[in-house]
Protein backbone atom coordinates (compact mmCIF):
# COMPACT_ATOMS: atom_id res chain seq x y z
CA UNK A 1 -41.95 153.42 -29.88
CA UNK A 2 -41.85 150.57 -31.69
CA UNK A 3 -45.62 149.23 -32.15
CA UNK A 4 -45.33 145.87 -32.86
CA UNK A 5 -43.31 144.47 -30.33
CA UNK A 6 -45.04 142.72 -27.45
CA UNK A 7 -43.31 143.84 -24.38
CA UNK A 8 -43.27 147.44 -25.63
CA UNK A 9 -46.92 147.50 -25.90
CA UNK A 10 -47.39 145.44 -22.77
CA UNK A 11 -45.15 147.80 -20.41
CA UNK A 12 -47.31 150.80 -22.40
CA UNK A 13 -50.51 149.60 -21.01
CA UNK A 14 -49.45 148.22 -17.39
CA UNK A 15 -47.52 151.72 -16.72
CA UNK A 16 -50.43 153.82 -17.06
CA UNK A 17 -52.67 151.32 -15.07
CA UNK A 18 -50.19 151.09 -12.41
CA UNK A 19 -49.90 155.42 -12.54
CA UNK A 20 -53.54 155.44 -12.51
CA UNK A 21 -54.15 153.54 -9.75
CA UNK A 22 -51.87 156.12 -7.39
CA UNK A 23 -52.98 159.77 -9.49
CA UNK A 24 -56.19 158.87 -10.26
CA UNK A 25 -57.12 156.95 -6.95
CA UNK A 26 -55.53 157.01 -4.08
CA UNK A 27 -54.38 160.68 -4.57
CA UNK A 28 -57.20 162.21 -5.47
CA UNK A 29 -59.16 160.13 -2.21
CA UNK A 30 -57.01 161.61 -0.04
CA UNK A 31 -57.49 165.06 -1.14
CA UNK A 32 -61.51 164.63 -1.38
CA UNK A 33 -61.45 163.57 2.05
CA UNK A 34 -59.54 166.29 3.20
CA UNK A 35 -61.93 168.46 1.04
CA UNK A 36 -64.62 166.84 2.83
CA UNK A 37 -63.41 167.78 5.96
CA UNK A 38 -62.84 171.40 5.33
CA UNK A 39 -66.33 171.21 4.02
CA UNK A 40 -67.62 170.21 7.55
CA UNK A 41 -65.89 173.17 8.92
CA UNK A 42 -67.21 175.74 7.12
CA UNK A 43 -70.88 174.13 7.04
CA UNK A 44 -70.01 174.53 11.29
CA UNK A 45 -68.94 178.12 10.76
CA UNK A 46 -71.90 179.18 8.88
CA UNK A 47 -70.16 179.49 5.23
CA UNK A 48 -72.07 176.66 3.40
CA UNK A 49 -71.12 178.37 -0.06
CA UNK A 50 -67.04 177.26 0.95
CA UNK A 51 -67.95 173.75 0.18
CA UNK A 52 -69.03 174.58 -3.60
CA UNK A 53 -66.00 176.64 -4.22
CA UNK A 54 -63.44 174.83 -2.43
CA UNK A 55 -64.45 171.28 -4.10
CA UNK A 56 -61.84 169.45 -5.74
CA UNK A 57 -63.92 169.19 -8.48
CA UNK A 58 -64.72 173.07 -8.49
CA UNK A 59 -60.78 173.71 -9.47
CA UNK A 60 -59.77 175.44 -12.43
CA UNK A 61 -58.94 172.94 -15.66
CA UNK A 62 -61.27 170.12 -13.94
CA UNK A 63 -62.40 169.73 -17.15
CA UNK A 64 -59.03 169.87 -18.83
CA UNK A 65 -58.24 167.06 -16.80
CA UNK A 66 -60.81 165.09 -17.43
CA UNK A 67 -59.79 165.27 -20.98
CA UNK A 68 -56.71 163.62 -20.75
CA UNK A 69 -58.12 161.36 -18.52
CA UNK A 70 -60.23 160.20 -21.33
CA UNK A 71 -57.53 160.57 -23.80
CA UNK A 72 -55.23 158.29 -21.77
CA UNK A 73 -57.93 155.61 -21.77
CA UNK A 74 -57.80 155.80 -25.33
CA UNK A 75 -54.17 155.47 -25.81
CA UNK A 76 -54.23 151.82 -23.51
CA UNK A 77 -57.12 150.39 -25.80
CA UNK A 78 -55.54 151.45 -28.80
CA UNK A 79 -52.34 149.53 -27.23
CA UNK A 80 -54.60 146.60 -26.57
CA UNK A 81 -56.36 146.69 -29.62
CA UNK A 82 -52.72 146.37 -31.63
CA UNK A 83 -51.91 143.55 -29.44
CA UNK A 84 -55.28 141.98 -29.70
CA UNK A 85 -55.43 142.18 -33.13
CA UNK A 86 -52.23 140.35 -33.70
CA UNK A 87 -50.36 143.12 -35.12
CA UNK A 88 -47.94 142.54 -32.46
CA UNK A 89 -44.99 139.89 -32.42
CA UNK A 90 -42.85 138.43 -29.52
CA UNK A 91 -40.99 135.92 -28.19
CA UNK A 92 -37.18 134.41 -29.14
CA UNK A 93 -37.63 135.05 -32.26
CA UNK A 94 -38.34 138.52 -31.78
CA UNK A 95 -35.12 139.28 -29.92
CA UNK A 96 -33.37 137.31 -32.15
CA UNK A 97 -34.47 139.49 -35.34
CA UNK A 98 -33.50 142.60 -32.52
CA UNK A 99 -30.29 141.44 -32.50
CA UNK A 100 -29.27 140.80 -35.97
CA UNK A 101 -30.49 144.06 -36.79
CA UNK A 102 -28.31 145.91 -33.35
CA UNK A 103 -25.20 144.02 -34.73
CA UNK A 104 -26.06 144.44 -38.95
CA UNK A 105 -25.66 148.52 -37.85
CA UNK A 106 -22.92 148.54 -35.80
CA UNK A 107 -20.87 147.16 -38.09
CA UNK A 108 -21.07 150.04 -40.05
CA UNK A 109 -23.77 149.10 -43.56
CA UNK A 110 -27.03 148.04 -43.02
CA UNK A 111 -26.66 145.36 -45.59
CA UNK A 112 -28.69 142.68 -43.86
CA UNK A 113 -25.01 140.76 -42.71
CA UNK A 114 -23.79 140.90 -39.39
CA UNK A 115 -19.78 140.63 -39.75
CA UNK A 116 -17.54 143.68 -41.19
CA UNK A 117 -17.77 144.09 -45.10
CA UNK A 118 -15.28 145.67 -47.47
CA UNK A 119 -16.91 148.69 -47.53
CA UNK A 120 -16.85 150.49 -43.99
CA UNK A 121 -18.12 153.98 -45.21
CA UNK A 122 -21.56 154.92 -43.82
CA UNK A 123 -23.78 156.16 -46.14
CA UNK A 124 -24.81 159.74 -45.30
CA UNK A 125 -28.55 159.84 -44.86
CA UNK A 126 -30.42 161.81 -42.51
CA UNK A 127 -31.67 160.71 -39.17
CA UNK A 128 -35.63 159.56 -40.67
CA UNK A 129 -34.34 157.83 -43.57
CA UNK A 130 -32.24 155.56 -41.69
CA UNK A 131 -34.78 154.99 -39.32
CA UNK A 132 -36.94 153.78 -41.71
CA UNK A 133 -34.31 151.77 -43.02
CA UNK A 134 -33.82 150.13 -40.01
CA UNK A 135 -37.57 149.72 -39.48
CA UNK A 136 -37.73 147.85 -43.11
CA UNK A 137 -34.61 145.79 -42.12
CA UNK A 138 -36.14 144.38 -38.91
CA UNK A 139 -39.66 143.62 -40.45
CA UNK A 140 -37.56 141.51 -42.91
CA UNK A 141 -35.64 140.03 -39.89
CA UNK A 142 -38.96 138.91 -38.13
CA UNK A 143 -40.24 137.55 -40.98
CA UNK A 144 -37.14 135.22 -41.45
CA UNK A 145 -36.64 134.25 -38.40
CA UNK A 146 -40.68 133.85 -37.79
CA UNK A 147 -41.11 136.06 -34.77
CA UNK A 148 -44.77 135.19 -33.95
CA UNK A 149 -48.13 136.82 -33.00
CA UNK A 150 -48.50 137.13 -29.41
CA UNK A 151 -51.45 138.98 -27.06
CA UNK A 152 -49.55 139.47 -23.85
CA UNK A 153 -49.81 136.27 -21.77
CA UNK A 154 -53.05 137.15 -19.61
CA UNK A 155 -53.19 140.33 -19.71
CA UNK A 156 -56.02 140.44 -21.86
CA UNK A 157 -58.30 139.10 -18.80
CA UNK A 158 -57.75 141.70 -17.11
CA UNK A 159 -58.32 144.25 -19.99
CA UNK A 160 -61.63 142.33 -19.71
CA UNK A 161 -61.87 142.90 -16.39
CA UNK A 162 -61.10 146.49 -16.91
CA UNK A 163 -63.70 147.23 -19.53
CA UNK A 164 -66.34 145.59 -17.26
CA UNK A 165 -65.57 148.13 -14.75
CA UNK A 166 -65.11 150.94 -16.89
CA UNK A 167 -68.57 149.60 -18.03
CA UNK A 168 -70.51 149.11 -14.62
CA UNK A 169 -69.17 152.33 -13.01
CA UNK A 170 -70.76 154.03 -16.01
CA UNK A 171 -73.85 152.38 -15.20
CA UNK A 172 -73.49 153.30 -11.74
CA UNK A 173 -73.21 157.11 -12.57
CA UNK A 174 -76.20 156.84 -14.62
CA UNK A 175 -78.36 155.07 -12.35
CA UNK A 176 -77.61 157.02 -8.94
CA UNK A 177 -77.23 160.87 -10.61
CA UNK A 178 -77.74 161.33 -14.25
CA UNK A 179 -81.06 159.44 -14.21
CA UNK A 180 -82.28 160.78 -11.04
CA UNK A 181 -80.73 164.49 -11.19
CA UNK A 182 -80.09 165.07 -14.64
CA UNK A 183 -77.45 166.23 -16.87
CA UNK A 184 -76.22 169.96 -16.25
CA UNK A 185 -72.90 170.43 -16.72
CA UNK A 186 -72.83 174.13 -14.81
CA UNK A 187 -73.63 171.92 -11.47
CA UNK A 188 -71.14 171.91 -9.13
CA UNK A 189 -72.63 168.57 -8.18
CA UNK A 190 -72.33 166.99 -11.93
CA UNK A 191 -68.70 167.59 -11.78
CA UNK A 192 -68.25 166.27 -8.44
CA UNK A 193 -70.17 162.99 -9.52
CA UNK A 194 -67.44 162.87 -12.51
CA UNK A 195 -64.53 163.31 -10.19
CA UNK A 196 -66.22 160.13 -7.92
CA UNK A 197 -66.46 158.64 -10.81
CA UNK A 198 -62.65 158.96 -11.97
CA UNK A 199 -61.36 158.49 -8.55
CA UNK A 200 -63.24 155.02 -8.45
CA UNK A 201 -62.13 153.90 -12.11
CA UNK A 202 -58.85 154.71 -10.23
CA UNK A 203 -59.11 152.56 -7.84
CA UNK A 204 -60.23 149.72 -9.55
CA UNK A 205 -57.02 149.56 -11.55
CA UNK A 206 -55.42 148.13 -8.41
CA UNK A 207 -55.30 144.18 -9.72
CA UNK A 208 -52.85 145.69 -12.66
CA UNK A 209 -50.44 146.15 -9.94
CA UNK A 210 -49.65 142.19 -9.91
CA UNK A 211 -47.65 142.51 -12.81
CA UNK A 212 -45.25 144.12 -11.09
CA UNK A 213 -44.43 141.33 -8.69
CA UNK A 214 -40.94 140.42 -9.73
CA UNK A 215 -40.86 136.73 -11.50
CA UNK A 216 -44.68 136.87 -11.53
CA UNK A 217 -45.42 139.52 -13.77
CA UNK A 218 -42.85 137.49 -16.05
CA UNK A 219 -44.78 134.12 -15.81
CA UNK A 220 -48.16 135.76 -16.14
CA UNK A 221 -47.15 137.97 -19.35
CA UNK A 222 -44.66 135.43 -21.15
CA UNK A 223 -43.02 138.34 -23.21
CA UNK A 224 -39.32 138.28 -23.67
CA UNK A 225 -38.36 142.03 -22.36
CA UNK A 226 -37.15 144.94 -24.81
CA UNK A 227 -35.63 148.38 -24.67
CA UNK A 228 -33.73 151.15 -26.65
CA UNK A 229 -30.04 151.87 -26.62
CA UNK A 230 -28.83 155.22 -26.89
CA UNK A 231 -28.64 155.39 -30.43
CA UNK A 232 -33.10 154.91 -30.08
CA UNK A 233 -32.69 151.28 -31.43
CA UNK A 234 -35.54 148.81 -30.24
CA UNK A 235 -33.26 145.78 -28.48
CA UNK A 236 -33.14 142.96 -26.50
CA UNK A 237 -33.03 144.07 -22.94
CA UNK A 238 -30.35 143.06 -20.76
CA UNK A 239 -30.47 141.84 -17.41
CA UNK A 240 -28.71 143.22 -14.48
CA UNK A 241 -25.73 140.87 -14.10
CA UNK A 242 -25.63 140.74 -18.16
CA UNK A 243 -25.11 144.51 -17.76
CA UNK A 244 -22.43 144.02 -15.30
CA UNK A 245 -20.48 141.41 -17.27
CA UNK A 246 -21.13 143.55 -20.64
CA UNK A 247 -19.39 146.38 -18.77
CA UNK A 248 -16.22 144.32 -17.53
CA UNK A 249 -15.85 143.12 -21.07
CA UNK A 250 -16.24 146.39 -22.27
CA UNK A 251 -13.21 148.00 -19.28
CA UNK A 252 -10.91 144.68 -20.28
CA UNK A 253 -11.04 145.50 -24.38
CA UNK A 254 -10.43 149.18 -23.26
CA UNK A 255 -7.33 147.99 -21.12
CA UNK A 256 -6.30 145.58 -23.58
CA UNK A 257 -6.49 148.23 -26.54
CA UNK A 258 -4.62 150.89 -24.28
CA UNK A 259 -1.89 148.04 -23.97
CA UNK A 260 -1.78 147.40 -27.75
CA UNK A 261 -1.38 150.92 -28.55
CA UNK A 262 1.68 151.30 -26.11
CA UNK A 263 3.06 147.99 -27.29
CA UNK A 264 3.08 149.46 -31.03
CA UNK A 265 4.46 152.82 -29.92
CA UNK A 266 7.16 150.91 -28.18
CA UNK A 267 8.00 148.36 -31.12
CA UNK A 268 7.72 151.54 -33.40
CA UNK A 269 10.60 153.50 -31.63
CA UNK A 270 12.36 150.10 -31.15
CA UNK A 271 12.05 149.84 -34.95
CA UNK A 272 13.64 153.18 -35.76
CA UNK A 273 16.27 153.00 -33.30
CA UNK A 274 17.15 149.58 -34.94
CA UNK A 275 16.96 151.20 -38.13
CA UNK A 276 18.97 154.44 -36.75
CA UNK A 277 21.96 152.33 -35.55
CA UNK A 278 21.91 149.32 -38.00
CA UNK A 279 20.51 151.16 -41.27
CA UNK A 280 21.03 149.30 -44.54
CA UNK A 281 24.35 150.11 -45.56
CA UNK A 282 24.28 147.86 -48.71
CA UNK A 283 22.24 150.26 -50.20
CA UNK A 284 24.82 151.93 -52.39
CA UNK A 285 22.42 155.28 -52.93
CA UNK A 286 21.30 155.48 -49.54
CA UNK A 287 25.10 155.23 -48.32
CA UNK A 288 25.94 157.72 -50.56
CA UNK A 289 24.03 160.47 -49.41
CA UNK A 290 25.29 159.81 -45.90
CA UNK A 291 28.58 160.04 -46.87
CA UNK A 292 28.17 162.81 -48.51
CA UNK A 293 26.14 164.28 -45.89
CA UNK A 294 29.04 163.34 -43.81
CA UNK A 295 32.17 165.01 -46.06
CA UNK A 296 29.51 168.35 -46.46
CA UNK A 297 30.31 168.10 -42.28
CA UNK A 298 33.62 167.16 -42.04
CA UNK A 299 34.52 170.14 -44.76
CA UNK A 300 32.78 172.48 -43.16
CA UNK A 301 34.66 172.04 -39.65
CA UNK A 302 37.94 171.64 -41.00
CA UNK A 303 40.11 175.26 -40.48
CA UNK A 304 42.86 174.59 -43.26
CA UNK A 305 40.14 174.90 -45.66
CA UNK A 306 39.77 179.13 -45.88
CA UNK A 307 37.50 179.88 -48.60
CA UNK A 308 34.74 178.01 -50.18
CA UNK A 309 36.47 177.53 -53.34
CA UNK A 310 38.93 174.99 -51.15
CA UNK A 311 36.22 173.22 -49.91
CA UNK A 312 34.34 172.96 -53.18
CA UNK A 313 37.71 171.46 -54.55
CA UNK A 314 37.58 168.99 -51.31
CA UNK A 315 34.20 167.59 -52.05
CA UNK A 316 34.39 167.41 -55.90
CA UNK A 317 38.07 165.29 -55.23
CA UNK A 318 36.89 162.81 -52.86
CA UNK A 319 37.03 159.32 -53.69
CA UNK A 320 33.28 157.93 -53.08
CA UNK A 321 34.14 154.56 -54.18
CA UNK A 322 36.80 153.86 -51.79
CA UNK A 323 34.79 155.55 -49.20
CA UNK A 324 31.99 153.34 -49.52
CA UNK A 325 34.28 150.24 -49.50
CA UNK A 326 35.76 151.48 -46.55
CA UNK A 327 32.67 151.70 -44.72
CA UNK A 328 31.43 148.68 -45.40
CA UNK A 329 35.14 147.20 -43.90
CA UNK A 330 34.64 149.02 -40.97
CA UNK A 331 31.41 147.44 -40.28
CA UNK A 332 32.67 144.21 -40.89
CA UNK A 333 35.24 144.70 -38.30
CA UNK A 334 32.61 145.85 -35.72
CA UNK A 335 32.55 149.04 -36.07
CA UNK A 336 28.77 150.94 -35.61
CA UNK A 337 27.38 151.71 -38.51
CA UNK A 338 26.84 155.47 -37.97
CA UNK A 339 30.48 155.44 -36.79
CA UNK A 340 31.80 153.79 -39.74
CA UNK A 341 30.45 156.42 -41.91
CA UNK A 342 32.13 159.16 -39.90
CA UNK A 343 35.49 157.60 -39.84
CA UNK A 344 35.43 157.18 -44.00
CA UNK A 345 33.99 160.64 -44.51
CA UNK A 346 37.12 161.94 -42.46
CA UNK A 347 39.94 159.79 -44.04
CA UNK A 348 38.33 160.55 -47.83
CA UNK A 349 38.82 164.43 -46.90
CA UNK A 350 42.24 163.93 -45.74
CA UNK A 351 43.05 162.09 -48.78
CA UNK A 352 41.15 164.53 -51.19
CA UNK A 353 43.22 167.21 -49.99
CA UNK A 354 46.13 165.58 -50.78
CA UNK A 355 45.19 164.83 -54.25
CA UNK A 356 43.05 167.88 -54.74
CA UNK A 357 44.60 170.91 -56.69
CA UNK A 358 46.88 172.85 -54.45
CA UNK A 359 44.57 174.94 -51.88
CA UNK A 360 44.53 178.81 -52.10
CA UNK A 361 45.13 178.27 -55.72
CA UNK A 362 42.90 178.40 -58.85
CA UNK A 363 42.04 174.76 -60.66
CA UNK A 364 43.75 176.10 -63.83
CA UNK A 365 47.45 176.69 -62.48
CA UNK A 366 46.99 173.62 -60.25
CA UNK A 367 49.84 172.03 -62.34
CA UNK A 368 52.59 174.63 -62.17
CA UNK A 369 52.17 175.12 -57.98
CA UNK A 370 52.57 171.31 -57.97
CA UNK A 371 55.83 171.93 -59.28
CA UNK A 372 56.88 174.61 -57.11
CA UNK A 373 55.61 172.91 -53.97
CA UNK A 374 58.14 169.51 -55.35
């Protein structure tokens, strides 16, 4: 919890008043006058002694209870007392200073700027060392933007108010049973007094329940509302149709996104079947090694060619240069690239085994089987 905002400590305080108005008074009434009843009954029966051991206040942990009691009424005037002593800060200035600390850490560096910096790697730190970071970031964010000292609109009347009964109930107590009866705490009767005592401090916290009158609470406390994200960030809360608007905008850049991914997936496969059937055949070393590519296949599926020593002869004879010029004439006359290539491959094999030493025979008497085949 962050202690210095206004609205945090102002919702601390008016949820337990508002809780102890229901558990500590009009729940506990109810049961003592049930209690009360049963205590009739039994005084009717003849069992006096069931009215001692079947009082509220005669329950086990009682005093436990009482405890926290006392504890919780220390925790809501130690929240007062840090808004009273103008340790707390509030208004537009507040959630502004909120907000330019939410946006300086979602964009990745807690650098004190709010847009996207060159360097989007997160510094690994662990969990309290960025909070404090963040803490020290937004103290220097109220100061600049000069969130002010604020006290909680009027709710310090009716803290008050709720001293002077705390005060006069006290009184009360001390005046109608510790003065008269004394002060023995292993009296049924002294415990019961307590529980009448909490029960009616209870009650009395009724008037806190005005702050929870929608717009008045508002106009009566003045402080501009707060709340944590997920990620336990102190921020500027949102309103209901804010919420609803933040959500659309969040579904549209989701739709939108989905729609730019399968617009890039499309122009990616458009851009490699382009690039498939209209590749860059002026590249004389990338048209190379399809043609060769393409020779390697036409070799390899051609059955005059018996042994691999004929088709090694094949592919060393071939005229690349006239293949590649050939290509690029094919395209010229229409002809699809991939096509093209095919065609050339085929007609350099055909002349390569004209030219190429006579097949079935070895290199060196290539020369005298020319002259037998003339």
């Amino acid at each position: 919890m962050d202690k210095r905002d206004e609205f945090q400590l102002v919702r601390f305080i008016l949820k337990f008043k508002t809780v102890m108005f229901l558990t500590s008074g009009i729940v506990p009434l109810c049961y003592l006058g049930l209690r009360s009843h049963g205590c009739l009954e039994a005084i009717e029966d003849g069992d006096a002694q069931r009215c001692v051991t079947s009082a509220v206040s005669s329950a086990d942990g009682f005093s436990l209870y009482l405890a926290f009691e006392l504890l919780r009424i220390v925790l809501i005037w130690t929240a007062y007392g840090l808004l009273a002593s103008g340790y707390a800060v509030g208004g537009y200035e507040e959630i502004a200073a909120l907000e330019h600390v939410r946006l300086d850490v979602a964009d990745g560096t807690l650098d004190g700027e709010t847009g996207p910096t060159q360097n989007h790697q997160r510094k690994r730190s662990n969990r309290m060392e960025s909070a404090n970071r963040v803490k020290a970031e937004l103290e220097r964010q109220r100061a600049h933007f000069g969130a002010t000292r604020r006290s909680g609109g009027v709710l310090p009347l009716f803290m008050l108010y709720d001293v002077a009964a705390l005060l006069g109930l006290f009184a009360l107590w001390l005046a109608l049973y510790a003065m008269p009866r004394g002060v023995n705490p292993s009296s049924p009767v002294f415990w019961s007094s307590l529980y009448n005592l909490r029960t009616m401090y209870g009650l009395l916290s009724f008037p806190f329940f005005i702050f929870e009158v929608p717009l008045v609470g508002v106009l009566l406390l003045g402080a501009q509302p707060t709340a944590y994200d997920q990620a336990g960030k102190l921020v500027g809360k949102l309103t209901k149709p804010e919420v609803a608007e933040r959500y659309r905008q969040e579904v549209a850049i989701r739709v939108l996104q989905q729609r730019w991914r399968s617009a890039d997936a499309a122009a990616r496969r458009e851009a490699m079947e382009r690039w498939r059937a209209c590749a860059d055949y002026g590249d004389d070393n990338w048209l190379r090694r399809q043609l060769d590519s393409a020779v390697r296949r036409e070799v390899a599926t051609d059955e005059s060619l018996e042994t691999s020593a004929d088709a090694a002869r094949v592919i060393d004879a071939y005229d690349l240069d006239e293949a590649m010029h050939q290509v690029r004439l094919l395209i010229q006359m229409g002809t699809k690239g991939s096509a093209a290539v095919s065609r050339a491959a085929a007609a350099a094999v055909v002349a390569a085994k004209r030219d190429a030493p006579t097949i079935g025979l070895p290199a060196a008497h290539g020369g005298e089987a020319a002259r037998l085949s003339v």
